[in-house]
C-alpha atoms as a PDB file:
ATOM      1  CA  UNK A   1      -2.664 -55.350   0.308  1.00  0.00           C
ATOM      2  CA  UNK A   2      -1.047 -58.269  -1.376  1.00  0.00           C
ATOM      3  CA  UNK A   3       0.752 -57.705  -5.007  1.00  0.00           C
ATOM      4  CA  UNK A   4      -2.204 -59.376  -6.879  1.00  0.00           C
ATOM      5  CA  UNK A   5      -4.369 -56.600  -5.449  1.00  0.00           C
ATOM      6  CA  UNK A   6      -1.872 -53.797  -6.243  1.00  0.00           C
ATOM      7  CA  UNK A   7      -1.679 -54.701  -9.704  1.00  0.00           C
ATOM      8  CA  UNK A   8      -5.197 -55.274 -10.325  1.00  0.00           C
ATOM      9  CA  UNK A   9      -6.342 -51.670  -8.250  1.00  0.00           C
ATOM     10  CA  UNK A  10      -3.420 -50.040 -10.717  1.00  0.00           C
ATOM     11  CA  UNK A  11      -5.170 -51.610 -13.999  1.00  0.00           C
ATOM     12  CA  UNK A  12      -8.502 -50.361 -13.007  1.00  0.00           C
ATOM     13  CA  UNK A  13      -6.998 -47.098 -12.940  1.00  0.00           C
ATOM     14  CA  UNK A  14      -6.392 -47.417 -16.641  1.00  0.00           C
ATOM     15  CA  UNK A  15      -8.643 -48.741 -18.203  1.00  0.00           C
ATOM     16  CA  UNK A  16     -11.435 -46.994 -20.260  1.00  0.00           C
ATOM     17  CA  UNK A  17     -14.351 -48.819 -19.911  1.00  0.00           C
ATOM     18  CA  UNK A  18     -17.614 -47.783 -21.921  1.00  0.00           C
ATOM     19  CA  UNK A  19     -20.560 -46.184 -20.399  1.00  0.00           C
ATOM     20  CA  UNK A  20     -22.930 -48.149 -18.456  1.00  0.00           C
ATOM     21  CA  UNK A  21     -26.301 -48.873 -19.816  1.00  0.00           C
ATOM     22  CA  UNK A  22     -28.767 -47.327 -17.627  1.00  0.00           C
ATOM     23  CA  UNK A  23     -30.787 -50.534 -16.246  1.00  0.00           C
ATOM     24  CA  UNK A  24     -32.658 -49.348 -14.189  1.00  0.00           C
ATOM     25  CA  UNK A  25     -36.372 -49.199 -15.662  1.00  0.00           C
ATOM     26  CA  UNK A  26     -35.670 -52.532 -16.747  1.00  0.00           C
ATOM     27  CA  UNK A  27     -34.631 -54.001 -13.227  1.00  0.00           C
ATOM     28  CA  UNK A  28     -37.526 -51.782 -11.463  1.00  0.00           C
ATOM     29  CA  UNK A  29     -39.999 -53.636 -14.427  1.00  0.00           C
ATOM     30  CA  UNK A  30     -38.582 -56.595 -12.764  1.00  0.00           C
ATOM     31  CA  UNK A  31     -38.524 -56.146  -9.205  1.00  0.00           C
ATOM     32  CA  UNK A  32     -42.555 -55.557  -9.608  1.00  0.00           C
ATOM     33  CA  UNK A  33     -43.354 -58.839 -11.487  1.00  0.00           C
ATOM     34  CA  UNK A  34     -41.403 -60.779  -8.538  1.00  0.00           C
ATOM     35  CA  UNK A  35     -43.071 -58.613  -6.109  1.00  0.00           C
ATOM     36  CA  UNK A  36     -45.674 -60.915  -4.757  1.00  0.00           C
ATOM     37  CA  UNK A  37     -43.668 -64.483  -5.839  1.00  0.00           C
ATOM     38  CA  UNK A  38     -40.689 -63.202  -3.195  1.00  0.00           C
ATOM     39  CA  UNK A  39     -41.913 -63.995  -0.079  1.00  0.00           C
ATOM     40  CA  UNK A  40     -43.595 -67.394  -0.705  1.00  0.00           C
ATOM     41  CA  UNK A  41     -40.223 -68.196  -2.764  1.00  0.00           C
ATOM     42  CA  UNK A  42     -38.049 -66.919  -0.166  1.00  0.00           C
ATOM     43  CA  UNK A  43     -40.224 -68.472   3.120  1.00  0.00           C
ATOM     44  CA  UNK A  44     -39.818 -72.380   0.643  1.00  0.00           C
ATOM     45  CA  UNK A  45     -36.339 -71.668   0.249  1.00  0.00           C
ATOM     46  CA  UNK A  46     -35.063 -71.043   4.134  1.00  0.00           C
ATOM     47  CA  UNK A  47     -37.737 -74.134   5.431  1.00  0.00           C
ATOM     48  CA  UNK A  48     -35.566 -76.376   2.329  1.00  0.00           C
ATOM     49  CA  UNK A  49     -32.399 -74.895   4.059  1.00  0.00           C
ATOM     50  CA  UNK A  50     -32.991 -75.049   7.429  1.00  0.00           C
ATOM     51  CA  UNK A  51     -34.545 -78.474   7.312  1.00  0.00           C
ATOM     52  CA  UNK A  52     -31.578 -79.340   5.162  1.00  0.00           C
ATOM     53  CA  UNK A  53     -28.824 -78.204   7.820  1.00  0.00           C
ATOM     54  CA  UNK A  54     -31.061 -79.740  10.590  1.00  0.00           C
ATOM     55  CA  UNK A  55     -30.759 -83.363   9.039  1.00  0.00           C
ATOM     56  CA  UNK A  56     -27.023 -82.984   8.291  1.00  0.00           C
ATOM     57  CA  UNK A  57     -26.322 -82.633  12.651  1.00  0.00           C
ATOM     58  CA  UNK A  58     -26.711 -85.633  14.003  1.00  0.00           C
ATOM     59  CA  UNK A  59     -28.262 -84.904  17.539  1.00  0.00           C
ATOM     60  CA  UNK A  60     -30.260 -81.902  15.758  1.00  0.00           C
ATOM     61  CA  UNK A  61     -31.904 -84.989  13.615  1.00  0.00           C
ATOM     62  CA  UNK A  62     -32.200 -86.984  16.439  1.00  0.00           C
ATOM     63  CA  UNK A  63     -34.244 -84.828  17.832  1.00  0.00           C
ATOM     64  CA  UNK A  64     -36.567 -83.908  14.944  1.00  0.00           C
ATOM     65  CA  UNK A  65     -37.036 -87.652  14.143  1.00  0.00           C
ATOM     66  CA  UNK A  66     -37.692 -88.676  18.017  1.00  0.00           C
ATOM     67  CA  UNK A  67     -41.336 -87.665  16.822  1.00  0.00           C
ATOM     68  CA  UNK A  68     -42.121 -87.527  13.261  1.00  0.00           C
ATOM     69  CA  UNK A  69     -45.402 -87.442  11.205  1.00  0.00           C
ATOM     70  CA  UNK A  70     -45.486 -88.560   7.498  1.00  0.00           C
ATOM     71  CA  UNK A  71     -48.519 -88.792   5.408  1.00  0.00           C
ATOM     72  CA  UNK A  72     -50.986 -91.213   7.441  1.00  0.00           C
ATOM     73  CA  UNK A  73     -48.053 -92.628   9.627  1.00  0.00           C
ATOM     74  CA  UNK A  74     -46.331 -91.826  13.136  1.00  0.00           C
ATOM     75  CA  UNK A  75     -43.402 -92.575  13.936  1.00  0.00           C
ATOM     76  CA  UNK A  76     -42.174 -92.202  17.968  1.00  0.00           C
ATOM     77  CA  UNK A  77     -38.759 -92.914  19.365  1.00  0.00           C
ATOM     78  CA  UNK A  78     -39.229 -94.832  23.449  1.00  0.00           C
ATOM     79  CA  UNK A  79     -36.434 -95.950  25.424  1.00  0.00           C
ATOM     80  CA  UNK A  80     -38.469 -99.255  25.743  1.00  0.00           C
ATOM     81  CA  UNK A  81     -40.762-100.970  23.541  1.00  0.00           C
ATOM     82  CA  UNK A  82     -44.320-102.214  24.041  1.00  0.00           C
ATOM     83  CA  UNK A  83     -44.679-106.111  24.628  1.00  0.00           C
ATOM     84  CA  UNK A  84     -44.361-107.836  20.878  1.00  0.00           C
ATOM     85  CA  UNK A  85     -43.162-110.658  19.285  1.00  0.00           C
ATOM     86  CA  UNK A  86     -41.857-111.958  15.963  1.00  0.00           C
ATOM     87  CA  UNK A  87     -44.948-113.039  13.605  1.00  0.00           C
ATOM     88  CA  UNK A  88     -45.133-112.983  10.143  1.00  0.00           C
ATOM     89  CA  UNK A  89     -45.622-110.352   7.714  1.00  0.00           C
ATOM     90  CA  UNK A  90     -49.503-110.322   7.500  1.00  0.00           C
ATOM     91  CA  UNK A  91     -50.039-110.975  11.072  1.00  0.00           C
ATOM     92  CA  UNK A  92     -53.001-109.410  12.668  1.00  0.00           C
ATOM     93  CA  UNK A  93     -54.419-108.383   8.970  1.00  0.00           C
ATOM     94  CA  UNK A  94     -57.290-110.215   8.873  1.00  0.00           C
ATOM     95  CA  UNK A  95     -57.981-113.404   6.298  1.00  0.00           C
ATOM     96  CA  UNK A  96     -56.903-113.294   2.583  1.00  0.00           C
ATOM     97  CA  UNK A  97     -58.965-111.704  -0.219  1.00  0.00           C
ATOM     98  CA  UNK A  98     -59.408-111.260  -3.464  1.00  0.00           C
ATOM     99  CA  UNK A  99     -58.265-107.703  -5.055  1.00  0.00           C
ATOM    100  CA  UNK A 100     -62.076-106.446  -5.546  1.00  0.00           C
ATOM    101  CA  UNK A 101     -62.778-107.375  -1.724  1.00  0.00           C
ATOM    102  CA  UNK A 102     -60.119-105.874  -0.190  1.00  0.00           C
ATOM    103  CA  UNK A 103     -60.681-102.465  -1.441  1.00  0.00           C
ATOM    104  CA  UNK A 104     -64.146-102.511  -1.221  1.00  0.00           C
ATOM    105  CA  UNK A 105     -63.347-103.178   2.687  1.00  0.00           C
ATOM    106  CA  UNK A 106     -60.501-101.077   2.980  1.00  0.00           C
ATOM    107  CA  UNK A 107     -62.141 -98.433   0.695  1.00  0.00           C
ATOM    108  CA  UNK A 108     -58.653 -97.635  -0.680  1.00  0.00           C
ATOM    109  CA  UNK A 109     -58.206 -98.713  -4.563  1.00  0.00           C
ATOM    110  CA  UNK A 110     -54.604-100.342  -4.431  1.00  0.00           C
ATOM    111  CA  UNK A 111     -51.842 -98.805  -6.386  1.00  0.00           C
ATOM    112  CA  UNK A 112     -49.449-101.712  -7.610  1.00  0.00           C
ATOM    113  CA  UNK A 113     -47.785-101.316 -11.330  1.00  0.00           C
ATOM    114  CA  UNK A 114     -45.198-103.882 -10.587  1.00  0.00           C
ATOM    115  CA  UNK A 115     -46.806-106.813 -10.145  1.00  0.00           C
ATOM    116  CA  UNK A 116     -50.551-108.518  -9.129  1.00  0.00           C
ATOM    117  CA  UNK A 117     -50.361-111.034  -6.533  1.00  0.00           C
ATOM    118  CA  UNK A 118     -53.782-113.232  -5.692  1.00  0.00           C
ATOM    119  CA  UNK A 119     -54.412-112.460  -1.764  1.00  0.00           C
ATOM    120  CA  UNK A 120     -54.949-108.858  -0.207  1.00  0.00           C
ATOM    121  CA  UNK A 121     -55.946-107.617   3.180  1.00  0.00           C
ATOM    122  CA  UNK A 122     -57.608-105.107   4.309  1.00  0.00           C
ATOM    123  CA  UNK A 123     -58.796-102.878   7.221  1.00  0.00           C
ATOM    124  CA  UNK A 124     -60.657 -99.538   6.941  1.00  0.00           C
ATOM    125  CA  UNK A 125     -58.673 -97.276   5.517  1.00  0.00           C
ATOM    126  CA  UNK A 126     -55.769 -99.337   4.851  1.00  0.00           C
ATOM    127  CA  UNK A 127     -54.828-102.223   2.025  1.00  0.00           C
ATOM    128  CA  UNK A 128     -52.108-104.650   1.757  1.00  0.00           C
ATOM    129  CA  UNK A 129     -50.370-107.975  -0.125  1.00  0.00           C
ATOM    130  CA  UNK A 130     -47.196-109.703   0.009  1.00  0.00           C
ATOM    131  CA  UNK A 131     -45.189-109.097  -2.695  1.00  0.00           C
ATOM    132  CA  UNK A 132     -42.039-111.231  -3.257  1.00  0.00           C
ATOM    133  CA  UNK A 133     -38.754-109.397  -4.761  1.00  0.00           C
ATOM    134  CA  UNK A 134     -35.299-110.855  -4.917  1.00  0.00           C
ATOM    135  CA  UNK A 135     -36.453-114.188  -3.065  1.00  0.00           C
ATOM    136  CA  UNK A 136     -37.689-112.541  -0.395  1.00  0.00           C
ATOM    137  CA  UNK A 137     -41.348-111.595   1.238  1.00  0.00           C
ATOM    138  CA  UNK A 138     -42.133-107.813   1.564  1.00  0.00           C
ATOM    139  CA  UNK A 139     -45.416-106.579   2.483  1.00  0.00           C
ATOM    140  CA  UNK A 140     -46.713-103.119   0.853  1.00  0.00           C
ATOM    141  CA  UNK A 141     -48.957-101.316   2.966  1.00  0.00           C
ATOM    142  CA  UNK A 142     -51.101 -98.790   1.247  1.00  0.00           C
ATOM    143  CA  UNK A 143     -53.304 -95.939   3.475  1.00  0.00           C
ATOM    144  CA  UNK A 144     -55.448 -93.169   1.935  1.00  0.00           C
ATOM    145  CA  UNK A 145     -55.341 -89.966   2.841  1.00  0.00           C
ATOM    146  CA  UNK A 146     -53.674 -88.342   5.895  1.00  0.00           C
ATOM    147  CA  UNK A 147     -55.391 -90.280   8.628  1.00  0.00           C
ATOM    148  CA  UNK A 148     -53.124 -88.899  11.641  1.00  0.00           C
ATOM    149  CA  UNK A 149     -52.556 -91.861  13.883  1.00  0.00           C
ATOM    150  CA  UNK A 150     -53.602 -94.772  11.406  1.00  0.00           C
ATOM    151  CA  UNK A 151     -50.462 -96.295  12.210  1.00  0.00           C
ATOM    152  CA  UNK A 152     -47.854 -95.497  14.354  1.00  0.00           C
ATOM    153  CA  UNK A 153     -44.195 -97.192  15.328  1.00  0.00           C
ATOM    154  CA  UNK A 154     -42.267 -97.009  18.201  1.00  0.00           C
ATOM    155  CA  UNK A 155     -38.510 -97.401  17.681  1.00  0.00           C
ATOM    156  CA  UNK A 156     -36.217 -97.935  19.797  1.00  0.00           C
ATOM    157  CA  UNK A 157     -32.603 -95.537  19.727  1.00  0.00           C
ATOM    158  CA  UNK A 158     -30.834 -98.073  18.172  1.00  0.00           C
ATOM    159  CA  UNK A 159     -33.011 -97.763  15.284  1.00  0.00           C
ATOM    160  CA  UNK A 160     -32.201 -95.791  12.428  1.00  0.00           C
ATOM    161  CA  UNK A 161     -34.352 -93.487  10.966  1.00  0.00           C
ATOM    162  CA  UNK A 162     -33.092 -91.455   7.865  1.00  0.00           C
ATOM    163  CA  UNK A 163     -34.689 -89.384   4.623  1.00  0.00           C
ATOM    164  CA  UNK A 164     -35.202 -91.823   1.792  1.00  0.00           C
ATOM    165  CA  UNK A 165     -35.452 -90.304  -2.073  1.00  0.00           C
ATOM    166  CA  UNK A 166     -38.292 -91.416  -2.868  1.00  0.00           C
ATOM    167  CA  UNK A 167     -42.360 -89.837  -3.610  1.00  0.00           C
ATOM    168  CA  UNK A 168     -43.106 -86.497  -1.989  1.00  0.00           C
ATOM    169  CA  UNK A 169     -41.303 -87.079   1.307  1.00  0.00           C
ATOM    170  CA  UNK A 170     -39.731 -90.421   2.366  1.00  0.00           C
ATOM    171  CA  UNK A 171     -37.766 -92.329   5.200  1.00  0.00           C
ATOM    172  CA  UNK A 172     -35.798 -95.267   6.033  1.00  0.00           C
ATOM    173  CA  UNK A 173     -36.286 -97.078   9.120  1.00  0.00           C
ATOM    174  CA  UNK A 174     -33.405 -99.647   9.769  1.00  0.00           C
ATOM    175  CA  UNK A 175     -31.391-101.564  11.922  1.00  0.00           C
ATOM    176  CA  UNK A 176     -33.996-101.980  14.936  1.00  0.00           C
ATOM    177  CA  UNK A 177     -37.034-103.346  15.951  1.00  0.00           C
ATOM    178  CA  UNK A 178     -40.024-101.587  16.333  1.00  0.00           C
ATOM    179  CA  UNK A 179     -44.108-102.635  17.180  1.00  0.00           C
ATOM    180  CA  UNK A 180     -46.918-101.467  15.277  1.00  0.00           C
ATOM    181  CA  UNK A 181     -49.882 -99.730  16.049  1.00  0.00           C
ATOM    182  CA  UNK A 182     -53.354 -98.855  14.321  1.00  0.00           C
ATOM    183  CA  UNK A 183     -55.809 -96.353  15.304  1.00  0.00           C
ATOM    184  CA  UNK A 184     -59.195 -96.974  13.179  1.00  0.00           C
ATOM    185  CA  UNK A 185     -60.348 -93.630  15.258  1.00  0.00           C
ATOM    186  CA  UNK A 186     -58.278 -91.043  16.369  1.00  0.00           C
ATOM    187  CA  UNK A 187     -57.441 -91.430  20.120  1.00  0.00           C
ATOM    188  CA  UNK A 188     -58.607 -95.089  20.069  1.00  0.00           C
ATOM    189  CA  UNK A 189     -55.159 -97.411  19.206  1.00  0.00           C
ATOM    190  CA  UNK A 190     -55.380-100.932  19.162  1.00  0.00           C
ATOM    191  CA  UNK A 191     -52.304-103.055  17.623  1.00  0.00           C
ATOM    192  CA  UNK A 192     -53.247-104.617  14.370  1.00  0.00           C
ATOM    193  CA  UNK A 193     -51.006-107.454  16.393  1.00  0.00           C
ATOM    194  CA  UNK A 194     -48.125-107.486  19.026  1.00  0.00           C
ATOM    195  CA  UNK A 195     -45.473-107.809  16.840  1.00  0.00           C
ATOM    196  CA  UNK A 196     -41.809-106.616  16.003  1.00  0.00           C
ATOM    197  CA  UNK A 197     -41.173-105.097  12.626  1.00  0.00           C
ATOM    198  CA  UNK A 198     -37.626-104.873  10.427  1.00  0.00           C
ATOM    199  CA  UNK A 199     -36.298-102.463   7.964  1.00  0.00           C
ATOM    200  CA  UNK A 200     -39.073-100.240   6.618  1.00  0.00           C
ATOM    201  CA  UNK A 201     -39.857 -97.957   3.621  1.00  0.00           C
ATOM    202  CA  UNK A 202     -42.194 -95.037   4.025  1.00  0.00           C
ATOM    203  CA  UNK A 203     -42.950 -92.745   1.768  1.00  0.00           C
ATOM    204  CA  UNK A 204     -45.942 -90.143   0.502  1.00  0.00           C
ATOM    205  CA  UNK A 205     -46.939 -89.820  -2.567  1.00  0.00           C
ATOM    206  CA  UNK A 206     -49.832 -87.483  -3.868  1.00  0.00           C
ATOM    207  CA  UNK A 207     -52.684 -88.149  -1.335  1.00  0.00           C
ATOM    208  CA  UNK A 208     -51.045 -91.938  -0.533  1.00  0.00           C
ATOM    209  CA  UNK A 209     -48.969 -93.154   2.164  1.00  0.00           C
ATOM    210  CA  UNK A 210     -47.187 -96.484   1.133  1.00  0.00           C
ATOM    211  CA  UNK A 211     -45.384 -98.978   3.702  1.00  0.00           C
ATOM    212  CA  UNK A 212     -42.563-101.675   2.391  1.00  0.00           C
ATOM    213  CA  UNK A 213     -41.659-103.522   5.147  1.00  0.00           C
ATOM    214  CA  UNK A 214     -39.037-106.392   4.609  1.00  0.00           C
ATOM    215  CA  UNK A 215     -35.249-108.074   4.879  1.00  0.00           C
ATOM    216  CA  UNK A 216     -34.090-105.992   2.239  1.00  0.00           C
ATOM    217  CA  UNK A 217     -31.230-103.367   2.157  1.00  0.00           C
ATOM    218  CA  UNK A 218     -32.072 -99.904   0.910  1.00  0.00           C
ATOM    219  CA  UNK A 219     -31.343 -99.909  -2.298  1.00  0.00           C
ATOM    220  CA  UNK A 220     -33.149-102.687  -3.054  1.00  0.00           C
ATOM    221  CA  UNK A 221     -36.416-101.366  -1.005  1.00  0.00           C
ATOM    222  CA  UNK A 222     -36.245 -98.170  -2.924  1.00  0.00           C
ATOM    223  CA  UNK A 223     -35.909-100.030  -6.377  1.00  0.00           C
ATOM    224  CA  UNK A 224     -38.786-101.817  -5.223  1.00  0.00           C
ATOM    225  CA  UNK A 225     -40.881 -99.091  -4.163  1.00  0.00           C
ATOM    226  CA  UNK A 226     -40.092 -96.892  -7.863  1.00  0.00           C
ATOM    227  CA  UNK A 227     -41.254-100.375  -9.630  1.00  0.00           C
ATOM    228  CA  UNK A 228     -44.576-100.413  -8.094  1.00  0.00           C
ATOM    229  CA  UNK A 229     -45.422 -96.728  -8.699  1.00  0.00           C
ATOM    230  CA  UNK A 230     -43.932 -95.986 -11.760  1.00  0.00           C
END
């Protein structure tokens, strides 16, 4: 016992402190309220925790992130890639439409408060444009609902794929290539085109899965991305 704790154990012993309130119909009045909240609390609170000490290890988020599943998207780590090539942004999209036509095909109403650009594109189930921001093309994807397998993306290990802050649930793909993929019915994928993609944005929001794809850092894809669903 160290002299701190001597002197401390020796001033307990000499002090007169007042009675104790009796608390305990108060603290069984609470224990009952919180009765029923407890477990759901407690069961949010260790999947926050555990999730939260997963992503801070490196190989442990690896691992979680070599297969990962985010609102209408897929996203699958391979040690090679599928055949692609560079193309442009809206490659494989289909023509250019008007705003009213590309949601009536896509059958997604388009969620944009930052801007309104003249030519959309659309497949079932998903909408896009080309948006310019800080010089540069970007090109929002927009898909309704959880559609498992809409879209997927194979990276390769050299890409980076981390949480972003940003809607429900978000992440940052960066630093690799990777090809794209659209399934317009489960277990039947064809590529909306055979090409390689840069630094993406994904994020959920509500019942929405949105897509920024572009040569931005990001900080600048997630200032974006806040601008056009404020």
């Amino acid at each position: 016992m160290t002299e701190l704790e001597r002197a401390l154990v020796a001033l307990g012993s000499e002090v007169d402190f007042p009675a104790a309130p009796d608390l305990r119909p108060r603290v069984r009045e609470q224990l009952e309220r919180k009765r029923f909240a407890r477990p759901l609390v407690l069961a949010v609170a260790l999947l926050v925790i555990a999730f939260g000490i997963a992503m801070a290890v490196p190989p442990a988020r690896s691992a979680i992130l070599r297969f990962f599943h985010i609102g209408s998207v897929t996203i699958e780590r391979v040690q090679k890639l599928p055949p692609a090539r560079e193309a442009p942004l809206a490659a494989g999209l289909g023509p250019a439409l008007p705003l009213d036509q590309a949601e009536a095909r896509s059958g997604v109403r388009l969620i944009l408060h930052a801007r309104r650009p003249d030519r959309y594109y659309a497949r079932p189930g998903l909408i896009a444009t080309l948006l310019q921001y800080r010089g540069k093309p970007v090109l929002l994807v927009e898909l309704q609902g959880d559609q498992t397998g809409l879209t997927k993306k194979f990276a390769t290990p050299v890409t980076t794929v981390q949480p972003a802050p940003i809607g429900s649930f978000g992440l940052w793909l960066a630093g690799g290539k990777h090809v794209l993929f659209w399934e317009p019915t489960p277990g039947n994928p064809r590529q909306i085109v055979p090409r390689l993609a840069g630094n993406v944005l994904l994020w959920t929001q509500n019942d929405r899965t949105f897509r920024l794809e572009g040569a931005l850092p990001e900080d600048q894809m997630l200032e974006l991305a806040r601008d056009i669903t404020r």
